[in-house]
C-alpha atoms as a PDB file:
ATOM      1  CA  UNK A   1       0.000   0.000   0.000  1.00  0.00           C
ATOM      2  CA  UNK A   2       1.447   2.983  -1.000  1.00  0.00           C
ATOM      3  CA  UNK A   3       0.286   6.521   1.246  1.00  0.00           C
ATOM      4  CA  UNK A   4       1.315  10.185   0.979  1.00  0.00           C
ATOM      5  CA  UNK A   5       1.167  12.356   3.309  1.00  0.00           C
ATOM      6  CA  UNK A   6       0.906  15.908   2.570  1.00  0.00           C
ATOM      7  CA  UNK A   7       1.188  18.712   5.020  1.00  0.00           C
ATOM      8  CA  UNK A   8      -0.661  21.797   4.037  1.00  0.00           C
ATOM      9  CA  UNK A   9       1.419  24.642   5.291  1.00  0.00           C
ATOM     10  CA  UNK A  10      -0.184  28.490   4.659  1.00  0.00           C
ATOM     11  CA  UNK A  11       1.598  31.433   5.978  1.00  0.00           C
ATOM     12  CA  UNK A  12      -0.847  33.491   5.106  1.00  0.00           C
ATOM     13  CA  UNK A  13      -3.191  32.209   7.968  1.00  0.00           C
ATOM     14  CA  UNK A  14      -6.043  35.051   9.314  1.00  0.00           C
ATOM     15  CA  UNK A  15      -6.099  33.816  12.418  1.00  0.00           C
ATOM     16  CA  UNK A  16      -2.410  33.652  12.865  1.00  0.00           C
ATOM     17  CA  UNK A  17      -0.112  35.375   9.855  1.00  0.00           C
ATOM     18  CA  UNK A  18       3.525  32.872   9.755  1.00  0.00           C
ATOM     19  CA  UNK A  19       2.162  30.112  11.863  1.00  0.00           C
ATOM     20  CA  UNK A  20       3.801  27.272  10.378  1.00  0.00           C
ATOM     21  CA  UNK A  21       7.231  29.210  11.161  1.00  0.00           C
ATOM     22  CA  UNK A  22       6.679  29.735  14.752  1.00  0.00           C
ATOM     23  CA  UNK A  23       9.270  28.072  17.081  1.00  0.00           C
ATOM     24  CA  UNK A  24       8.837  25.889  19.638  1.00  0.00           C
ATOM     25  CA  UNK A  25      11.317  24.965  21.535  1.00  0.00           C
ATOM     26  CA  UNK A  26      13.901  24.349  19.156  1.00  0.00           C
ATOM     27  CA  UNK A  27      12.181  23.766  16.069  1.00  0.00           C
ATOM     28  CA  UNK A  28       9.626  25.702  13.480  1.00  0.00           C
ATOM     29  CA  UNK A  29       6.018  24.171  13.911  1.00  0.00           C
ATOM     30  CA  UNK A  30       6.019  23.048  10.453  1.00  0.00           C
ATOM     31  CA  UNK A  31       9.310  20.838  11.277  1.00  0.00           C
ATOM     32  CA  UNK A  32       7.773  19.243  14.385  1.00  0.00           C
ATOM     33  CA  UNK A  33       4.715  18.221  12.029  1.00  0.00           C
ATOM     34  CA  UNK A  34       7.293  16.779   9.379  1.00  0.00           C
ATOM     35  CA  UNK A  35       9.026  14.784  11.635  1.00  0.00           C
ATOM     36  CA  UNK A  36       6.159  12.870  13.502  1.00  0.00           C
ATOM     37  CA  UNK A  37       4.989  12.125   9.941  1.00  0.00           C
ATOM     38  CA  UNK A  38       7.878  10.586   9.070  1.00  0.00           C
ATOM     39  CA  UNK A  39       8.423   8.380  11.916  1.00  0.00           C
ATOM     40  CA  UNK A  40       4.949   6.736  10.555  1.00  0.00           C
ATOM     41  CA  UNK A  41       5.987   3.139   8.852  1.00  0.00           C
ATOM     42  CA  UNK A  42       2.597   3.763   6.963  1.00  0.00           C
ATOM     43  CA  UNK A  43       3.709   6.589   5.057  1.00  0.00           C
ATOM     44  CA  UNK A  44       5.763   6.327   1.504  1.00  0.00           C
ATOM     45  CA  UNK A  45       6.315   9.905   1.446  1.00  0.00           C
ATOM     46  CA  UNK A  46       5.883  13.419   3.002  1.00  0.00           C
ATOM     47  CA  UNK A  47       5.864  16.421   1.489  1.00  0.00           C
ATOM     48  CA  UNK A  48       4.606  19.925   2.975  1.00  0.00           C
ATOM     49  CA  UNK A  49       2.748  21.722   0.678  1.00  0.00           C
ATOM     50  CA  UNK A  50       2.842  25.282   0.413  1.00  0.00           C
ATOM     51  CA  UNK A  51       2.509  28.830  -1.820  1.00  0.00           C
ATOM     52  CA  UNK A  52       5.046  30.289   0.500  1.00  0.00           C
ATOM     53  CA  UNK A  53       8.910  30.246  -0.684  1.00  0.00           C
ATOM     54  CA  UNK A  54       9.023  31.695   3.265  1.00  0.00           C
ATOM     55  CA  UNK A  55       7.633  28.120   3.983  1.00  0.00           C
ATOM     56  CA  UNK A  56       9.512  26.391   0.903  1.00  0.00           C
ATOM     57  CA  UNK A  57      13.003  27.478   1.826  1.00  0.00           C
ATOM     58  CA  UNK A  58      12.716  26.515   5.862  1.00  0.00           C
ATOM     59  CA  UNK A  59      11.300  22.765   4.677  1.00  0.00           C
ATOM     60  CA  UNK A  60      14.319  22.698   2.658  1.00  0.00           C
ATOM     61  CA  UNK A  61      16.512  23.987   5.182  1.00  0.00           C
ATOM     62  CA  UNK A  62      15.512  21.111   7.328  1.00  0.00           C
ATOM     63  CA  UNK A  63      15.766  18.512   4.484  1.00  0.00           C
ATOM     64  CA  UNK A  64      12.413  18.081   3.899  1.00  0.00           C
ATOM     65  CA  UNK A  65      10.437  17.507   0.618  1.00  0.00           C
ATOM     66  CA  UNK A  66       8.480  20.514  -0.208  1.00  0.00           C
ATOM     67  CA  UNK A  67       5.699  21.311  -2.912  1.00  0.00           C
ATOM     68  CA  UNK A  68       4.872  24.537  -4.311  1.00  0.00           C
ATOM     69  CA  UNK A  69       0.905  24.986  -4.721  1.00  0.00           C
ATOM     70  CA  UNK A  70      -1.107  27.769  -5.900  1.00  0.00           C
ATOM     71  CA  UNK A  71      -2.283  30.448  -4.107  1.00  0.00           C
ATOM     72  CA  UNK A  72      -5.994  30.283  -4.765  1.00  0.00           C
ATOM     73  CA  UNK A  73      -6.731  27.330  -3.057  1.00  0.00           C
ATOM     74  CA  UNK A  74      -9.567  28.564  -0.365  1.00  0.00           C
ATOM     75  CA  UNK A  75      -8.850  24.811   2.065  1.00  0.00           C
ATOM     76  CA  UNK A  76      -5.979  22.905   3.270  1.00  0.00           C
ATOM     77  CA  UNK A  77      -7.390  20.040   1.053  1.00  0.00           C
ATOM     78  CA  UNK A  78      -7.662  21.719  -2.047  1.00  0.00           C
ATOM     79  CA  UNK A  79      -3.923  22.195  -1.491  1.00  0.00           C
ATOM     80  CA  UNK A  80      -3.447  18.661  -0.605  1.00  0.00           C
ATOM     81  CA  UNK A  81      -5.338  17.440  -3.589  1.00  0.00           C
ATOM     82  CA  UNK A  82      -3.137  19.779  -6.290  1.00  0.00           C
ATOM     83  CA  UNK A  83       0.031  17.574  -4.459  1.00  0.00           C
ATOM     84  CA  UNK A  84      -1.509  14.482  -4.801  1.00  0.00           C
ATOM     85  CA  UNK A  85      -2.346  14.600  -8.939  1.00  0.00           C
ATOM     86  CA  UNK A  86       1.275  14.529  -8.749  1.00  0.00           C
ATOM     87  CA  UNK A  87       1.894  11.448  -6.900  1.00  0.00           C
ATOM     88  CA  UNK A  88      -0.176   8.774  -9.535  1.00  0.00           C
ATOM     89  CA  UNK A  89       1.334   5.868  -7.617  1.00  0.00           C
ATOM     90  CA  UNK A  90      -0.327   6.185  -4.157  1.00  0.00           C
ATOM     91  CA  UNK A  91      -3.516   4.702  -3.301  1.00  0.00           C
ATOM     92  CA  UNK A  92      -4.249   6.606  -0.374  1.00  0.00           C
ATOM     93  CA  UNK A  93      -3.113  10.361   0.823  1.00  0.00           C
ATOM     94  CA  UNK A  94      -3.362  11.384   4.213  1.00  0.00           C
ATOM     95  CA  UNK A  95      -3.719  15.092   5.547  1.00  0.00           C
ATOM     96  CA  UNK A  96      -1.732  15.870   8.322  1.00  0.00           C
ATOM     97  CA  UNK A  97      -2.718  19.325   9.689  1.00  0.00           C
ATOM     98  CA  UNK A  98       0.342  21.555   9.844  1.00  0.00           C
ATOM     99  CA  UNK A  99      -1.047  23.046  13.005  1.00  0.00           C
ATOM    100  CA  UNK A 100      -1.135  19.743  14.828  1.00  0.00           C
ATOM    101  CA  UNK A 101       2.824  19.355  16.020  1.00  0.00           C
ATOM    102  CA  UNK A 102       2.150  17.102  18.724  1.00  0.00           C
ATOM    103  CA  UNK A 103       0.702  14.595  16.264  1.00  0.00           C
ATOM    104  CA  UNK A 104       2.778  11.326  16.709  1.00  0.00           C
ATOM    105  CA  UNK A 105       2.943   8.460  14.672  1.00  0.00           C
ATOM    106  CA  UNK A 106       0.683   6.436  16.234  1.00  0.00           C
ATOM    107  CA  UNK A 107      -2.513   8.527  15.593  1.00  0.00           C
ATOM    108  CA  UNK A 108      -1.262   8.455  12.100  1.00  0.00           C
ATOM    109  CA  UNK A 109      -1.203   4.910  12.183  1.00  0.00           C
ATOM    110  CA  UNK A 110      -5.064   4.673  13.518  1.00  0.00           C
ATOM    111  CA  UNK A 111      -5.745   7.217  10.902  1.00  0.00           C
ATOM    112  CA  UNK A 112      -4.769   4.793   7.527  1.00  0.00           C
ATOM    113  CA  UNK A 113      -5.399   1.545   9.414  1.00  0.00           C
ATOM    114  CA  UNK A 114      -8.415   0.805   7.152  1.00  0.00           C
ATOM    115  CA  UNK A 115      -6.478   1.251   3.884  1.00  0.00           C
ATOM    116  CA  UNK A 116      -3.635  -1.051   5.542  1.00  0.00           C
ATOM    117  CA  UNK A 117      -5.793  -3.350   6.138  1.00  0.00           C
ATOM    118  CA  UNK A 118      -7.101  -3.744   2.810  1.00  0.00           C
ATOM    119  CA  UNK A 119     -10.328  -2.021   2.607  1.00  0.00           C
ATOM    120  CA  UNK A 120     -10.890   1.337   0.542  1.00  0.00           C
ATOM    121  CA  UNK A 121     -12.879   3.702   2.388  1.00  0.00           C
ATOM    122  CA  UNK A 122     -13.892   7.496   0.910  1.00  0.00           C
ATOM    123  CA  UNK A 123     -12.554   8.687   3.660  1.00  0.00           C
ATOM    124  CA  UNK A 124     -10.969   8.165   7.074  1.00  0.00           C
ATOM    125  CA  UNK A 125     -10.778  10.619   9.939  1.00  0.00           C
ATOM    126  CA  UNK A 126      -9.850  10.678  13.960  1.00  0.00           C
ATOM    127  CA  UNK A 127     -11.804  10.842  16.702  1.00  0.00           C
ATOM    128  CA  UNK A 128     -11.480  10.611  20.631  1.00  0.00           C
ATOM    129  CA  UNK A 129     -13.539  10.023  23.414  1.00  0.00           C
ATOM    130  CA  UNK A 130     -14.992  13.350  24.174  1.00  0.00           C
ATOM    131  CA  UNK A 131     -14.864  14.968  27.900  1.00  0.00           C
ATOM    132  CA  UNK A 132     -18.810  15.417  28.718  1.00  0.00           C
ATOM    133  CA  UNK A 133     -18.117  18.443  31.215  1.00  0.00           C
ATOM    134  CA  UNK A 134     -15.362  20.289  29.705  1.00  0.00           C
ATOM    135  CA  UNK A 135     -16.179  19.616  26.109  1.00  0.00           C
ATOM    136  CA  UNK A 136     -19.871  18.858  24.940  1.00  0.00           C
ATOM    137  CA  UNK A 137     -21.059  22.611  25.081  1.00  0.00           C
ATOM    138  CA  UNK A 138     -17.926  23.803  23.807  1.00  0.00           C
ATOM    139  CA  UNK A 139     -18.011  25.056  20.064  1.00  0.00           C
ATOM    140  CA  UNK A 140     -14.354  24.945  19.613  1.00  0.00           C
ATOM    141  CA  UNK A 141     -14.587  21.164  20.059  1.00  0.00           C
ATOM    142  CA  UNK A 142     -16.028  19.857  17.145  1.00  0.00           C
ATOM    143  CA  UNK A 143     -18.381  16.261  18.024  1.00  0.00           C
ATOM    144  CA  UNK A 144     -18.675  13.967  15.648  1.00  0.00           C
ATOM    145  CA  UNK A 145     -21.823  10.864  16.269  1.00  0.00           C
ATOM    146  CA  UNK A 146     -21.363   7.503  14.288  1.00  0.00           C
ATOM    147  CA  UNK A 147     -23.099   4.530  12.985  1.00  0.00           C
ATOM    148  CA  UNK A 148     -22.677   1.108  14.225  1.00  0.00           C
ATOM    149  CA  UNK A 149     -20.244   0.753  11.715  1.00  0.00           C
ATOM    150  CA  UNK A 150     -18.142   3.587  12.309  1.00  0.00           C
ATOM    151  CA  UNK A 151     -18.917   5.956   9.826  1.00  0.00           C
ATOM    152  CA  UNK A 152     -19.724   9.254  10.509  1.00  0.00           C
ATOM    153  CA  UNK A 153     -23.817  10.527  10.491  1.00  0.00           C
ATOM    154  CA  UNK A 154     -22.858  14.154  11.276  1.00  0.00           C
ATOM    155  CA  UNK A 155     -20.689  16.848  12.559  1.00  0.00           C
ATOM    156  CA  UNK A 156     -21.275  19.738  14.807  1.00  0.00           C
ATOM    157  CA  UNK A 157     -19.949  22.406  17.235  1.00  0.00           C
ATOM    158  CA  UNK A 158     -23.194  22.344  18.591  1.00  0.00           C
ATOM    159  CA  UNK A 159     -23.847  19.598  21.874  1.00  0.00           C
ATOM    160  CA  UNK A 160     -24.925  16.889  19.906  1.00  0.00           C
ATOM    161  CA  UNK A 161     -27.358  14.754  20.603  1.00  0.00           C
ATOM    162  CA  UNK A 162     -29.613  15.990  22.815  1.00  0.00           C
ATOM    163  CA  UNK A 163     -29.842  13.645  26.144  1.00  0.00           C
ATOM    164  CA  UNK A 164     -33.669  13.362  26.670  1.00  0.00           C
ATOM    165  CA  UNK A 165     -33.031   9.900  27.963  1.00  0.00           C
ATOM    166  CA  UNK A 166     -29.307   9.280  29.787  1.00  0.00           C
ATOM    167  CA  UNK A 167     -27.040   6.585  28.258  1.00  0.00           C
ATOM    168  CA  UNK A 168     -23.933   5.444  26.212  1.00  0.00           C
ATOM    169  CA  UNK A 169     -24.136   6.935  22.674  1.00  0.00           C
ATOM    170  CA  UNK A 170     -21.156   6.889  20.104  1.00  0.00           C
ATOM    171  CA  UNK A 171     -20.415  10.736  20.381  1.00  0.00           C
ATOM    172  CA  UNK A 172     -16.757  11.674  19.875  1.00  0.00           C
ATOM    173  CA  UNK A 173     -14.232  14.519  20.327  1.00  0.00           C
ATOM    174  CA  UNK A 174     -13.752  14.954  16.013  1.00  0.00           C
ATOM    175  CA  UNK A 175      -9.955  15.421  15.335  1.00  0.00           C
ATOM    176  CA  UNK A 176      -8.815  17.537  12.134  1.00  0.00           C
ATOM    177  CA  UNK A 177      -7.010  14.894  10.598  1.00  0.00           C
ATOM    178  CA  UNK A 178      -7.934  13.031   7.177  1.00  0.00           C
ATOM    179  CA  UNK A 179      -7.141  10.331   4.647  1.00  0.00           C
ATOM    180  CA  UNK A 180      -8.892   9.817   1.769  1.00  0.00           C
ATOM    181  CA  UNK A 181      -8.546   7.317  -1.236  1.00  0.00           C
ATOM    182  CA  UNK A 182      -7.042   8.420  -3.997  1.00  0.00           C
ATOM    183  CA  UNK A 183      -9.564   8.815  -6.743  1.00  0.00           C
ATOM    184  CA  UNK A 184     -11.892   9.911  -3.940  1.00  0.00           C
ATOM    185  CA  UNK A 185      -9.921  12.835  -3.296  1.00  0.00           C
ATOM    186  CA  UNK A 186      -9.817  13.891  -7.313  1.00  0.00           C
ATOM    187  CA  UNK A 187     -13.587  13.873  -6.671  1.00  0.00           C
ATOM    188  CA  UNK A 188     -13.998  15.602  -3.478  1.00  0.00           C
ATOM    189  CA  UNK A 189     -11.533  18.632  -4.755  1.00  0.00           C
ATOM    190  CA  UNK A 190     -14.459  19.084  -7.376  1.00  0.00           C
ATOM    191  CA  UNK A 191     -17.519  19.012  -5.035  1.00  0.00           C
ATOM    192  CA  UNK A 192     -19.508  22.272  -4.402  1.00  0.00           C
ATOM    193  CA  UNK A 193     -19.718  23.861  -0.702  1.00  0.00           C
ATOM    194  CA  UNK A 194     -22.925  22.879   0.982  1.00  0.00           C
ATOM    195  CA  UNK A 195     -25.136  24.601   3.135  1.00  0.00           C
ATOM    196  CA  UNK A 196     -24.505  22.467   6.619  1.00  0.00           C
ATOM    197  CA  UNK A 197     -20.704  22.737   5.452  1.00  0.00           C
ATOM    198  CA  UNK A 198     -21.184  26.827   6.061  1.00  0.00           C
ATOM    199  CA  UNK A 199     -23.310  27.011   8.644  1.00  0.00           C
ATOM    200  CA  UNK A 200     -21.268  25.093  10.870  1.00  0.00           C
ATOM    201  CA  UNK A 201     -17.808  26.283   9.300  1.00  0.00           C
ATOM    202  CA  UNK A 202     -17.384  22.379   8.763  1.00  0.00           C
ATOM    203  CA  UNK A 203     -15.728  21.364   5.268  1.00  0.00           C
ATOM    204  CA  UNK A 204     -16.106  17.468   6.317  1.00  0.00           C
ATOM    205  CA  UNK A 205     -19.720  17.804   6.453  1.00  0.00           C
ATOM    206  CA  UNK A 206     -19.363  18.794   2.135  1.00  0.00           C
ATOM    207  CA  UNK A 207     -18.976  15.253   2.304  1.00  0.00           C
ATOM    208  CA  UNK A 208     -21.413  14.017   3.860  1.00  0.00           C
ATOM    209  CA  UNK A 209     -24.155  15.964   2.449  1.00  0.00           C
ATOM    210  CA  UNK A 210     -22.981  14.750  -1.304  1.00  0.00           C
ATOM    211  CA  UNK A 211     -23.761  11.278  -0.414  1.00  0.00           C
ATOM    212  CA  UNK A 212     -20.029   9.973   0.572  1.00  0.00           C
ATOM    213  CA  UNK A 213     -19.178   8.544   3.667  1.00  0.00           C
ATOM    214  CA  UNK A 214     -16.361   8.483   6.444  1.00  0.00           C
ATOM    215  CA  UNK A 215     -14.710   6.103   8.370  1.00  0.00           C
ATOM    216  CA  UNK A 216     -14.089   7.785  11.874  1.00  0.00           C
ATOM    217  CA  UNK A 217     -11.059   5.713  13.015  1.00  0.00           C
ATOM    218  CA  UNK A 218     -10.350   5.897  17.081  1.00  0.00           C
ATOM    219  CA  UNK A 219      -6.988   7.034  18.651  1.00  0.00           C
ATOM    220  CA  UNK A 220      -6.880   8.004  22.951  1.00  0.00           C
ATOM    221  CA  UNK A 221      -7.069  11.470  23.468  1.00  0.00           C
ATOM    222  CA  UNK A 222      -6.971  14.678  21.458  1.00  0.00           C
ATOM    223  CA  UNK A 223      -3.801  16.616  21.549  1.00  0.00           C
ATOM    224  CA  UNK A 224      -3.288  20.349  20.908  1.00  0.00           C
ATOM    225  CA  UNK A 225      -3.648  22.531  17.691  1.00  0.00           C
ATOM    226  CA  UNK A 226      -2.155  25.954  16.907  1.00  0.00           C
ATOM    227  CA  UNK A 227      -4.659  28.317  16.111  1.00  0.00           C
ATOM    228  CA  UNK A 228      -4.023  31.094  17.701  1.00  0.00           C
ATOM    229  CA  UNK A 229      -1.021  33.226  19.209  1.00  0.00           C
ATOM    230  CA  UNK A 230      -2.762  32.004  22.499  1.00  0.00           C
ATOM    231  CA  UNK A 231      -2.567  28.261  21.658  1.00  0.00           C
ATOM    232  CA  UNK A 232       1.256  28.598  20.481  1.00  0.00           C
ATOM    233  CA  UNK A 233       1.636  29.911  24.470  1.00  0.00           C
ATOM    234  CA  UNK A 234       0.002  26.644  25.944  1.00  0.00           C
ATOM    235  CA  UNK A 235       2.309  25.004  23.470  1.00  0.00           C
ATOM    236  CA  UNK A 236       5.537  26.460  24.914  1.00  0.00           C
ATOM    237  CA  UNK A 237       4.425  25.972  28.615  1.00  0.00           C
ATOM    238  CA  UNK A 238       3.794  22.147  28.211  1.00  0.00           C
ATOM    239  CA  UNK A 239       7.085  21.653  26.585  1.00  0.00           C
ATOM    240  CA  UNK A 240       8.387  23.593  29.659  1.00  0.00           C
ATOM    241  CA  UNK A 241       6.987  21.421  32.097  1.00  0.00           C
ATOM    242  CA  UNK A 242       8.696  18.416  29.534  1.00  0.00           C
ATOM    243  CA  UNK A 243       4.299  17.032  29.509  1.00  0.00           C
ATOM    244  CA  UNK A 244       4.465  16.080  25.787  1.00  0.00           C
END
């Protein structure tokens, strides 16, 4: 089975201009992403894919394999599907967040374990088990409720479902990381925005409402992104206290 994984990299985030350049600790975010994908046995190759030469040149600097895209691309998945026409020979292409650098190797692992093991889902993401008090009325953590057979029925910031009657449910912490087979991807690049996609600022959901499923794949626990100069903080202090 051959995988890429491509590493969408913008510098030109809103939230947070030259993100995937910020340090921590020792290293630029976009290196600590690299290097967890790397140590994945799953993956055949990683690039980082990026319009920035600011983001180009520091890739290569760490002797990484870097992709200019264009700049027109309005998702991290448009950018990762421009990459992967390039790549003919993979079967599957993961996307690993370049906001995620605490991502290890083993979430990536749980994240293409149905394509290793032979089937050939749409679409794989990650999910956790999701923190009822801190986390079900929280928009920023996005819940994700499943089928019996693991696919996904729906996406929301919203605290989903609604308990009229107490009890075990398969509700899960949603984690921004995807794979998708390749063809699939070719496909989804082409798909039209849909209405639950914008009202819930949710691209997965363009997915769903098109008719195509997801495989939401399990790992233990969620682990930070860097969205914001506030998040890069929270970053630095768990490094300090040597937590991840």
């Amino acid at each position: 089975m051959e995988i890429l994984a491509v590493i969408p990299a913008r510098y030109d985030s809103q939230r947070f201009p030259g993100k995937p350049l910020v340090m921590i600790k020792d290293r630029p975010m976009v290196q600590w992403v690299y290097e967890a994908a790397q140590s994945c046995p799953a993956f055949s190759k990683v690039v980082v894919a990026t319009d920035s030469e600011l983001v180009a040149n520091c890739v290569r600097e760490f002797g990484g394999a870097v992709e200019m895209t264009s700049s027109a691309h309005q998702t991290g998945t448009d950018r990762v599907a421009e990459v992967a026409q390039r790549y003919p020979q993979m079967q599957a292409i993961a996307n690993v967040q370049g906001d995620q650098p605490f991502v290890t190797a083993e979430m990536l692992m749980q994240l293409v374990s149905p394509y290793l093991e032979g089937k050939a889902p749409d679409m794989t993401t990650l999910a956790c088990p999701l923190d009822q008090e801190t986390d079900y009325f929280n928009p920023n953590a996005v819940k994700v409720l499943c089928d019996r057979n693991n696919r996904a029925l729906y996406f929301s910031r919203a605290p989903i479902p609604y308990f009229r009657n107490q009890g075990a449910v398969p509700v899960f912490h949603h984690l921004g990381l995807y794979a998708f087979r390749r063809d699939f991807l070719a496909d989804y690049a082409q798909l039209t925005p849909t209405p639950l996609e914008q009202c819930e600022g949710l691209e997965q959901l363009r997915v769903l409402e098109h008719g195509y499923s997801i495989i939401v794949c399990q790992t233990q626990k969620a682990v930070l992104e860097i969205n914001t100069p506030a998040d890069l903080l929270q970053a630095k202090s768990l490094f300090a206290k040597s937590i991840v």
